[in-house]
PDB file of N, CA and C in Angstrom:
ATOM      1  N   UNK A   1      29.911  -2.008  15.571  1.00  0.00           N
ATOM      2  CA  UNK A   1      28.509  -2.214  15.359  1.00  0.00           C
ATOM      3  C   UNK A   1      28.112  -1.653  14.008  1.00  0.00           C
ATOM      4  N   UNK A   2      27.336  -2.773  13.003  1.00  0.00           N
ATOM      5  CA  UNK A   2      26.985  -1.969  11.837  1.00  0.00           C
ATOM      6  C   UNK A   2      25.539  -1.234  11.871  1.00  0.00           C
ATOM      7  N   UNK A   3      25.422  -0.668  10.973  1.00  0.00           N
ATOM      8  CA  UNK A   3      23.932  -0.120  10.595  1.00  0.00           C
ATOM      9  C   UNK A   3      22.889  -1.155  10.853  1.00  0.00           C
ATOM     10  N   UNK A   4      21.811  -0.613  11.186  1.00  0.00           N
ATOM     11  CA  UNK A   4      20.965  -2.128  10.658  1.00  0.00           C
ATOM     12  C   UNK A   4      19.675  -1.032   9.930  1.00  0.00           C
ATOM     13  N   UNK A   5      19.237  -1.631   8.726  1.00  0.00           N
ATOM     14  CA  UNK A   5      18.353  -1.224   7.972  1.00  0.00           C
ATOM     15  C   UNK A   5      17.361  -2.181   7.925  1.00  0.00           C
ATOM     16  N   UNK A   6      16.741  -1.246   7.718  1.00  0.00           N
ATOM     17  CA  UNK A   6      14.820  -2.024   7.720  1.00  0.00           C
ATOM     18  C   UNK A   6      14.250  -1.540   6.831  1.00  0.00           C
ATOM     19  N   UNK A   7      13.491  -2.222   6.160  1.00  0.00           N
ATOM     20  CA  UNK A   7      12.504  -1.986   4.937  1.00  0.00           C
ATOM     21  C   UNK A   7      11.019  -1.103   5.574  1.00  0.00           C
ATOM     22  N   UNK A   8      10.935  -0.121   4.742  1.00  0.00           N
ATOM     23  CA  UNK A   8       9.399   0.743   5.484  1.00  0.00           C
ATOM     24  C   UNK A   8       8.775   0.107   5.988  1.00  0.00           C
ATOM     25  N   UNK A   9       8.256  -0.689   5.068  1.00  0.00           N
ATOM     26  CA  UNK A   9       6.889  -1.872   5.586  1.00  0.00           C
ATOM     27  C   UNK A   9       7.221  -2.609   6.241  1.00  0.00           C
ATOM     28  N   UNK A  10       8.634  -2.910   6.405  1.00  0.00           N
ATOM     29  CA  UNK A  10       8.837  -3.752   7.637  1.00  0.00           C
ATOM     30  C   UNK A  10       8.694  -3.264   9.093  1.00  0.00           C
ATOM     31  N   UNK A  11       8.928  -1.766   9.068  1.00  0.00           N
ATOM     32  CA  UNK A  11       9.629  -1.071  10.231  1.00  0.00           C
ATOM     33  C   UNK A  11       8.008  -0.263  10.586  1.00  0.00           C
ATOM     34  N   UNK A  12       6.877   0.016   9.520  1.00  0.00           N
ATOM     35  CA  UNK A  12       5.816  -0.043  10.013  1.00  0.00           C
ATOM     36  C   UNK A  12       5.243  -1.206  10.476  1.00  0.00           C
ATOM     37  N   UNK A  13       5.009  -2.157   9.906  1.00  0.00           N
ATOM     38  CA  UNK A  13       3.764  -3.574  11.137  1.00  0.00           C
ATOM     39  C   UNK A  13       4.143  -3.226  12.530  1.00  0.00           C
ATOM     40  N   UNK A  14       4.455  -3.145  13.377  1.00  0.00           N
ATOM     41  CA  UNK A  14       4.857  -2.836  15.060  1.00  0.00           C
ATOM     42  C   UNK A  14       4.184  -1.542  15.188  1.00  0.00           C
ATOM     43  N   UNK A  15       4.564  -0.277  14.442  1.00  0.00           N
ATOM     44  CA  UNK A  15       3.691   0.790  15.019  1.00  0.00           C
ATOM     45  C   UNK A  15       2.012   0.588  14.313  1.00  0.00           C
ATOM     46  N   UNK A  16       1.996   0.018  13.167  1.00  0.00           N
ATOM     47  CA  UNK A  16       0.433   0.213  12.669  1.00  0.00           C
ATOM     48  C   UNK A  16      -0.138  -0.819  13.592  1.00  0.00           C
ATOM     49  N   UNK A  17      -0.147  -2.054  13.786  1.00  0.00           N
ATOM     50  CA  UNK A  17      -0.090  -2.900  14.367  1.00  0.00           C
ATOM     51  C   UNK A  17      -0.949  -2.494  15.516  1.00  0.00           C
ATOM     52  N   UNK A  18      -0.346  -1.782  16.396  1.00  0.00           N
ATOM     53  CA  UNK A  18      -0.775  -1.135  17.807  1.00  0.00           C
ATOM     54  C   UNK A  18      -1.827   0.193  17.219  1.00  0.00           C
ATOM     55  N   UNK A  19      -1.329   0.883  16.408  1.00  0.00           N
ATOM     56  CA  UNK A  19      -2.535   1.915  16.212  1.00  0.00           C
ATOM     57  C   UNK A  19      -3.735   1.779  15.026  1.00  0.00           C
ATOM     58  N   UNK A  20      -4.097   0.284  14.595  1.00  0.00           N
ATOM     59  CA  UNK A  20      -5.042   0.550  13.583  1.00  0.00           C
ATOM     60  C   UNK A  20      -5.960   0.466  14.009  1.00  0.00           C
ATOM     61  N   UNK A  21      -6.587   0.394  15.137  1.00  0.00           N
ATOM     62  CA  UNK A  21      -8.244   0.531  15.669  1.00  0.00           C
ATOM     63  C   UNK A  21      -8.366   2.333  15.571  1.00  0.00           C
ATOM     64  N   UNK A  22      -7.609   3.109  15.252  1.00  0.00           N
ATOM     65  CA  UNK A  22      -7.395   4.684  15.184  1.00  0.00           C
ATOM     66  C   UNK A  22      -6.949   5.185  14.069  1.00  0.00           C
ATOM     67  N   UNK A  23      -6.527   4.221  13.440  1.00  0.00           N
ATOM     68  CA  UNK A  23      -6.511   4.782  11.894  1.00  0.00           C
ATOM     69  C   UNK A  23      -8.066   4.849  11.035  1.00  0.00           C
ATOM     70  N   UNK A  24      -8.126   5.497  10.133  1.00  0.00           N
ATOM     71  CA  UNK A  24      -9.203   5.192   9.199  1.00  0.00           C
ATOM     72  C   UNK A  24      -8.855   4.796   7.498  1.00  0.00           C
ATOM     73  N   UNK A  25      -8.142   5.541   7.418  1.00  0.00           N
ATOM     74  CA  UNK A  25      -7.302   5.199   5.922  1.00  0.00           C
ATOM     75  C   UNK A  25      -5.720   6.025   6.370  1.00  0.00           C
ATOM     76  N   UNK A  26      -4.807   4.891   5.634  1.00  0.00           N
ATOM     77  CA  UNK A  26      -3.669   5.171   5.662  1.00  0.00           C
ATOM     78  C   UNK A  26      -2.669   5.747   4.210  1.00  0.00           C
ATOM     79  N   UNK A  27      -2.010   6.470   4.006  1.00  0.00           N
ATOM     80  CA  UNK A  27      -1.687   7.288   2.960  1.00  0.00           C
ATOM     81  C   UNK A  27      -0.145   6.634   3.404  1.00  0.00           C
ATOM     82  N   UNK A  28       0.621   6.230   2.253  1.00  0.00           N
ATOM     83  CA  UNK A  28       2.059   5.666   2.157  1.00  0.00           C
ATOM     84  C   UNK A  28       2.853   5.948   0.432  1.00  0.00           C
ATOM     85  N   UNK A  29       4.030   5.507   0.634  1.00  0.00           N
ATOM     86  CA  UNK A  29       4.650   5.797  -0.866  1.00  0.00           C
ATOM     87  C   UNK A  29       5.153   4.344  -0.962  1.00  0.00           C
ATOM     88  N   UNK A  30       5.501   3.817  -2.481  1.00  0.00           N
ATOM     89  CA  UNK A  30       5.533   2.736  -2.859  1.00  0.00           C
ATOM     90  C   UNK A  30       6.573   2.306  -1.837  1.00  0.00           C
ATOM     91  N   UNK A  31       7.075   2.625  -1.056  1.00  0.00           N
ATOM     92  CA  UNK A  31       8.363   1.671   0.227  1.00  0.00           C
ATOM     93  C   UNK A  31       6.957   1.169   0.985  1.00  0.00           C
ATOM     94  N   UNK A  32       5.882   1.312   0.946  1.00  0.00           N
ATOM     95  CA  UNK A  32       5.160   1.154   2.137  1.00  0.00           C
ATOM     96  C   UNK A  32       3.851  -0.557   1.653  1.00  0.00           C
ATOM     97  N   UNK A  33       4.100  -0.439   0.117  1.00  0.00           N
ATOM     98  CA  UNK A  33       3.463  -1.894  -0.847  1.00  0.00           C
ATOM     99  C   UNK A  33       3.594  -2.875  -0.186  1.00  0.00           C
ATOM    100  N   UNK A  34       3.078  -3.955   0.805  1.00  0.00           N
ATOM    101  CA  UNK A  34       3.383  -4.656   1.399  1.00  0.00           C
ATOM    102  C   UNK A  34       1.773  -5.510   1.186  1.00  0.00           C
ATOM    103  N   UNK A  35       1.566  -7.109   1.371  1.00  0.00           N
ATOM    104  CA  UNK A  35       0.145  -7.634   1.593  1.00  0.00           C
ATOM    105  C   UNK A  35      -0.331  -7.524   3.017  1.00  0.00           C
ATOM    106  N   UNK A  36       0.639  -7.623   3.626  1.00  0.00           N
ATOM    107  CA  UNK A  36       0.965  -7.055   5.385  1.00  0.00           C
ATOM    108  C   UNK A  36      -0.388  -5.835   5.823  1.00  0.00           C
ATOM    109  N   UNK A  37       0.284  -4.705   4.773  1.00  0.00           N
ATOM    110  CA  UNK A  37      -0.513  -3.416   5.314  1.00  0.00           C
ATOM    111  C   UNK A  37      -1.787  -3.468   4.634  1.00  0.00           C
ATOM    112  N   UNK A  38      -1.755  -4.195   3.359  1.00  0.00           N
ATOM    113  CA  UNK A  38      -3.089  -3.723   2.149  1.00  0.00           C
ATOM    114  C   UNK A  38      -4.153  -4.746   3.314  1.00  0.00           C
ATOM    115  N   UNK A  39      -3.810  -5.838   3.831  1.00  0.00           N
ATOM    116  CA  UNK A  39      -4.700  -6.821   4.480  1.00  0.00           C
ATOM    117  C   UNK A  39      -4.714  -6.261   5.844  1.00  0.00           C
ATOM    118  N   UNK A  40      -3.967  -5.607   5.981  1.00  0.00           N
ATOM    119  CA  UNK A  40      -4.558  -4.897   7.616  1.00  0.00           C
ATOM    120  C   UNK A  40      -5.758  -3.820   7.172  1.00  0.00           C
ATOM    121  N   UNK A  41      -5.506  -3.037   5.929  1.00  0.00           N
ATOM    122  CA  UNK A  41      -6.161  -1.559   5.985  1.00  0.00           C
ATOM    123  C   UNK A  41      -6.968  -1.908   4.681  1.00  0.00           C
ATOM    124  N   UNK A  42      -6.937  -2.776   3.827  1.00  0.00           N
ATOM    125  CA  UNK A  42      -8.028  -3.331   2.579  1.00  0.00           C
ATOM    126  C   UNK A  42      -8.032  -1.930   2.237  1.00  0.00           C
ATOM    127  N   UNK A  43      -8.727  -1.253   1.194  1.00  0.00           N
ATOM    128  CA  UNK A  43      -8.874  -0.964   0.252  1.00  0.00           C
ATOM    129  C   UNK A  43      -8.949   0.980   0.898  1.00  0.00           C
ATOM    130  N   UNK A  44      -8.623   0.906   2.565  1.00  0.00           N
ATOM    131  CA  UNK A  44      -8.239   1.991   2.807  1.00  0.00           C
ATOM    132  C   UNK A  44      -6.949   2.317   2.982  1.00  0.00           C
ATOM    133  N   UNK A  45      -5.734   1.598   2.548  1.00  0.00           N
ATOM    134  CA  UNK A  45      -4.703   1.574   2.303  1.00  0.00           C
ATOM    135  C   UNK A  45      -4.313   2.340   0.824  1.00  0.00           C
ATOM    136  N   UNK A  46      -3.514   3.348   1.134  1.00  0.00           N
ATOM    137  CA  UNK A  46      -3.894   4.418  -0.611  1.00  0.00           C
ATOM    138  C   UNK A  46      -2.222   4.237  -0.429  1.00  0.00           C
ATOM    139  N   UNK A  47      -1.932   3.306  -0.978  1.00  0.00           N
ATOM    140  CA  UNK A  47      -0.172   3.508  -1.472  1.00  0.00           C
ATOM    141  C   UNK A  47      -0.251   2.606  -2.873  1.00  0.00           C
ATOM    142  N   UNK A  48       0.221   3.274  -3.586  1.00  0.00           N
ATOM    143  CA  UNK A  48       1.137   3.075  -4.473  1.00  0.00           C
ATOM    144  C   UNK A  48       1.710   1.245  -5.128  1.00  0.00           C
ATOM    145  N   UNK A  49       1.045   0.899  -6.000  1.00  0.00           N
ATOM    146  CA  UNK A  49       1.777  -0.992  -5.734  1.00  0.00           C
ATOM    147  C   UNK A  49       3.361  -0.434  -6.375  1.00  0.00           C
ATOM    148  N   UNK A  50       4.235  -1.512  -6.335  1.00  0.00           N
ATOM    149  CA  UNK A  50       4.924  -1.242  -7.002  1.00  0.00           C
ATOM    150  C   UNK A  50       4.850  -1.323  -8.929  1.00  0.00           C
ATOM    151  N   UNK A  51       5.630  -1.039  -9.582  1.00  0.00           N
ATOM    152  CA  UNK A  51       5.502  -0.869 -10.745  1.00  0.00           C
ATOM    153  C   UNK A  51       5.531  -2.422 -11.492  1.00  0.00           C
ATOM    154  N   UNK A  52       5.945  -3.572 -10.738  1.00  0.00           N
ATOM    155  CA  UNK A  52       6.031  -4.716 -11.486  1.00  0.00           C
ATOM    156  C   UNK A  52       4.595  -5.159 -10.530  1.00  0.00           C
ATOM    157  N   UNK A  53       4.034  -4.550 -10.269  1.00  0.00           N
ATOM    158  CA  UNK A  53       2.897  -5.740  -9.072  1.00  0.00           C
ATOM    159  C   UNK A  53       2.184  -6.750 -10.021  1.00  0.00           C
ATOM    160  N   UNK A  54       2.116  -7.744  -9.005  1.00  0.00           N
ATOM    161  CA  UNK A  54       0.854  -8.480  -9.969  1.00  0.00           C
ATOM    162  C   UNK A  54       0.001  -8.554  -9.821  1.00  0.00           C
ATOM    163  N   UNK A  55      -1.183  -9.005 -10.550  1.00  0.00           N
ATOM    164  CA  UNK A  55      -2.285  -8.864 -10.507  1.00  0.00           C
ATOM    165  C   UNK A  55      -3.562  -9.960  -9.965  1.00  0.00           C
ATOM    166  N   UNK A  56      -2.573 -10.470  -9.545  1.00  0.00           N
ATOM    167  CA  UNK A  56      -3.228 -11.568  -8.810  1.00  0.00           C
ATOM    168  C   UNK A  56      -2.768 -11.777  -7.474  1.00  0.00           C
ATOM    169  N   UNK A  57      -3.924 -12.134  -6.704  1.00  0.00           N
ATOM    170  CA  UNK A  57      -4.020 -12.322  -5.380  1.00  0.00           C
ATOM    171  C   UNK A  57      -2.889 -12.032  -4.066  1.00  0.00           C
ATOM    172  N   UNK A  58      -2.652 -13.646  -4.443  1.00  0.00           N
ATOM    173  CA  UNK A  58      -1.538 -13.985  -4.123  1.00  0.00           C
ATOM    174  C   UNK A  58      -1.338 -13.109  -2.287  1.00  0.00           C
ATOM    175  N   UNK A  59      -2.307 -13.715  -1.660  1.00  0.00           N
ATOM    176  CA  UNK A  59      -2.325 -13.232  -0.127  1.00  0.00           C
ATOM    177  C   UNK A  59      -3.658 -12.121   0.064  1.00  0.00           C
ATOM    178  N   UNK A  60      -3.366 -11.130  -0.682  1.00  0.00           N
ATOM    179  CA  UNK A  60      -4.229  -9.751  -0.456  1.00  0.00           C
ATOM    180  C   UNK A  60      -5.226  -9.549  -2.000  1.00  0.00           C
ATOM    181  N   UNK A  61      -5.867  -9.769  -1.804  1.00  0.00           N
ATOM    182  CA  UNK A  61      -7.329  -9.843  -2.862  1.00  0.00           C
ATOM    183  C   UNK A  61      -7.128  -7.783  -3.263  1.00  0.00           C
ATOM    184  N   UNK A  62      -7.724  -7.130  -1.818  1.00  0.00           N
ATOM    185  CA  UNK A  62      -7.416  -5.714  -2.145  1.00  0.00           C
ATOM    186  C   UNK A  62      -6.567  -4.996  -2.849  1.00  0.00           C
ATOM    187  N   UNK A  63      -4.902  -5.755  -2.564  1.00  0.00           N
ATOM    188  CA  UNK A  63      -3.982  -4.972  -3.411  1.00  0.00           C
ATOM    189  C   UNK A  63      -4.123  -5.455  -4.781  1.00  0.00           C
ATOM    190  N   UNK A  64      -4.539  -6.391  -5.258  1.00  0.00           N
ATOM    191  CA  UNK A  64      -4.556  -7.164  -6.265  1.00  0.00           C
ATOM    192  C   UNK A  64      -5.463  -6.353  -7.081  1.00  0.00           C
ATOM    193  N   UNK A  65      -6.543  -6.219  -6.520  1.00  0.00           N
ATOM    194  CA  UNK A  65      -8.104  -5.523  -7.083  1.00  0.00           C
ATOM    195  C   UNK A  65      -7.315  -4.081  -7.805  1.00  0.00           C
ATOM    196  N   UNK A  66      -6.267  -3.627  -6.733  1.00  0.00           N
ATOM    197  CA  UNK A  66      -6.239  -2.259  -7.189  1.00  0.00           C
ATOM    198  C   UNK A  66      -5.067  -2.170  -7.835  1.00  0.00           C
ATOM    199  N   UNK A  67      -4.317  -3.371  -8.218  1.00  0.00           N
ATOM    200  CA  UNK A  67      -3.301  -2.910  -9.223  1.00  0.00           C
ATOM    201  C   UNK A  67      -3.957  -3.212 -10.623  1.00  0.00           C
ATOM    202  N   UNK A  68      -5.120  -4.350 -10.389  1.00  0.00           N
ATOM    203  CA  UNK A  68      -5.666  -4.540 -11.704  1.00  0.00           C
ATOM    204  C   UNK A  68      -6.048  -3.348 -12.252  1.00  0.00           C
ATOM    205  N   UNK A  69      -6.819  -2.549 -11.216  1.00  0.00           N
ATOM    206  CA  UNK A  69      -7.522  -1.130 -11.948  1.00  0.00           C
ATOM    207  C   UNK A  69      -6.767  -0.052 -12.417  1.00  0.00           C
ATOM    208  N   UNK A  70      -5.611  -0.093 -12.068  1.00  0.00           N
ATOM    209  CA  UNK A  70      -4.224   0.582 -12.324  1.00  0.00           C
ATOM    210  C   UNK A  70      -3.867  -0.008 -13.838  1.00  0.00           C
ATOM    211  N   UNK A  71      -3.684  -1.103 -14.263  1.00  0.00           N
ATOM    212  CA  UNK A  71      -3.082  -1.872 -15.288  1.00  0.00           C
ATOM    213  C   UNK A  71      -4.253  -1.391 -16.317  1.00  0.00           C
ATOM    214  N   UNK A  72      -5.354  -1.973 -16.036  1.00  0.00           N
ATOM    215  CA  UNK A  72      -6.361  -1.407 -16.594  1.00  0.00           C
ATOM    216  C   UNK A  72      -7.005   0.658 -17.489  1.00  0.00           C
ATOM    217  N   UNK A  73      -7.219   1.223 -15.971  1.00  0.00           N
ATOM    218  CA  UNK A  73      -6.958   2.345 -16.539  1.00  0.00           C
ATOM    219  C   UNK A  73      -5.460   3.006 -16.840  1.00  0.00           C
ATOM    220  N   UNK A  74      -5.230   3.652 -15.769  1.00  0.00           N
ATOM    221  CA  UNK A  74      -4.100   4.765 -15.250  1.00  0.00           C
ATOM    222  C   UNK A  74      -3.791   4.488 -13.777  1.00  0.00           C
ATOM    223  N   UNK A  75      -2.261   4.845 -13.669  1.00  0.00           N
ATOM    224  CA  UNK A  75      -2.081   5.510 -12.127  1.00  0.00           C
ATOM    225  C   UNK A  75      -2.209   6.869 -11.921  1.00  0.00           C
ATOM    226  N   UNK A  76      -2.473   7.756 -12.972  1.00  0.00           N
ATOM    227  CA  UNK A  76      -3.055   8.964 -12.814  1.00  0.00           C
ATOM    228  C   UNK A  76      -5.027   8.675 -12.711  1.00  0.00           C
ATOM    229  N   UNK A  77      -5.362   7.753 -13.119  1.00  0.00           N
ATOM    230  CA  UNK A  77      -6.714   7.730 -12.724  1.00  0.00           C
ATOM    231  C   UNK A  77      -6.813   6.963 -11.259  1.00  0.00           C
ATOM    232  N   UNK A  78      -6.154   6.449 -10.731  1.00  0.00           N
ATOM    233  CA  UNK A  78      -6.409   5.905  -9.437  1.00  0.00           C
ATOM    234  C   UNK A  78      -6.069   6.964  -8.622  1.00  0.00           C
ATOM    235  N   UNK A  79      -4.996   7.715  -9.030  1.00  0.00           N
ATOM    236  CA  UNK A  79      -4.311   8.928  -7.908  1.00  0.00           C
ATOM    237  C   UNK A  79      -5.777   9.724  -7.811  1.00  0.00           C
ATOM    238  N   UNK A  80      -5.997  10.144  -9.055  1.00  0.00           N
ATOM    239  CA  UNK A  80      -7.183  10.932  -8.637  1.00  0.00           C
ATOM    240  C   UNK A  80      -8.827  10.485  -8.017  1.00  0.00           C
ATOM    241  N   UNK A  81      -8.767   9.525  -8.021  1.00  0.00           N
ATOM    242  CA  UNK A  81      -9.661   8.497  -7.230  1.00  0.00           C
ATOM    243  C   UNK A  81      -9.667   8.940  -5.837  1.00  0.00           C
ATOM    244  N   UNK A  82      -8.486   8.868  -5.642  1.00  0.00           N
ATOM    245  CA  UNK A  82      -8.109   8.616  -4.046  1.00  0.00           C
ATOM    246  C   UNK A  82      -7.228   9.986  -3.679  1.00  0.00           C
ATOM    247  N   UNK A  83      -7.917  11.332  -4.450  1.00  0.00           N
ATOM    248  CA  UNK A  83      -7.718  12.738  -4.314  1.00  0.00           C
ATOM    249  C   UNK A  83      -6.018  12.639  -4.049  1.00  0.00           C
ATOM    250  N   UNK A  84      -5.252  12.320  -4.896  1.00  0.00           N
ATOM    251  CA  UNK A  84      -3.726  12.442  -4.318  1.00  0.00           C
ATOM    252  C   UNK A  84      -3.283  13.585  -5.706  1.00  0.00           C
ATOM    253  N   UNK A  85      -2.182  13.990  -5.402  1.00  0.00           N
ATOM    254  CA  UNK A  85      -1.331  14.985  -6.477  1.00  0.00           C
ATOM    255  C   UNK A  85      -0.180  14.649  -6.749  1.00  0.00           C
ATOM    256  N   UNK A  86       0.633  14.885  -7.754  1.00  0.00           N
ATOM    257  CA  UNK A  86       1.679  14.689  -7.449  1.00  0.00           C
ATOM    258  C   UNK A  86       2.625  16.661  -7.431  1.00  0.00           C
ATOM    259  N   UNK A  87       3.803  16.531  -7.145  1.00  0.00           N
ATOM    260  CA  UNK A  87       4.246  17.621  -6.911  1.00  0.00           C
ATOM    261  C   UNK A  87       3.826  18.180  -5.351  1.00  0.00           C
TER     262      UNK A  87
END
């Protein structure tokens, strides 16, 4: 029997899925960039796009919105937006 591996965001939809009427905002690291989660949790979804994201739509309007503002300013000005640190 081999391993079987799953991608974060894959291996979250099943548990968020069942608990987002109890979430309020969700906190993730770029494994977690998915249109999946940004369109379940819109713009209370605080992860990370990845570093090539684009900036257009393309499914999720929200993640889109917020990589533009990323491209635009900083990812040190969005981190601090959304009170995160690094270290």
């Amino acid at each position: 029997m081999g391993e079987q591996i799953t991608h974060d965001s894959k291996a979250a939809r099943k548990l968020l899925s069942k608990m987002k009427n109890n979430i309020l905002r969700i906190f993730g690291d770029r494994g977690y960039d998915s249109k999946y989660i940004y369109n379940m949790f819109g713009y209370n979804a605080v992860i990370p796009p990845r570093k090539n994201a684009s900036t257009k739509s393309r499914g999720s309007y929200a993640r889109a919105k917020i990589v533009r503002f990323i491209k635009k300013n900083s990812m040190e000005q969005w981190k601090e937006n959304n009170n995160l640190q690094d270290g």
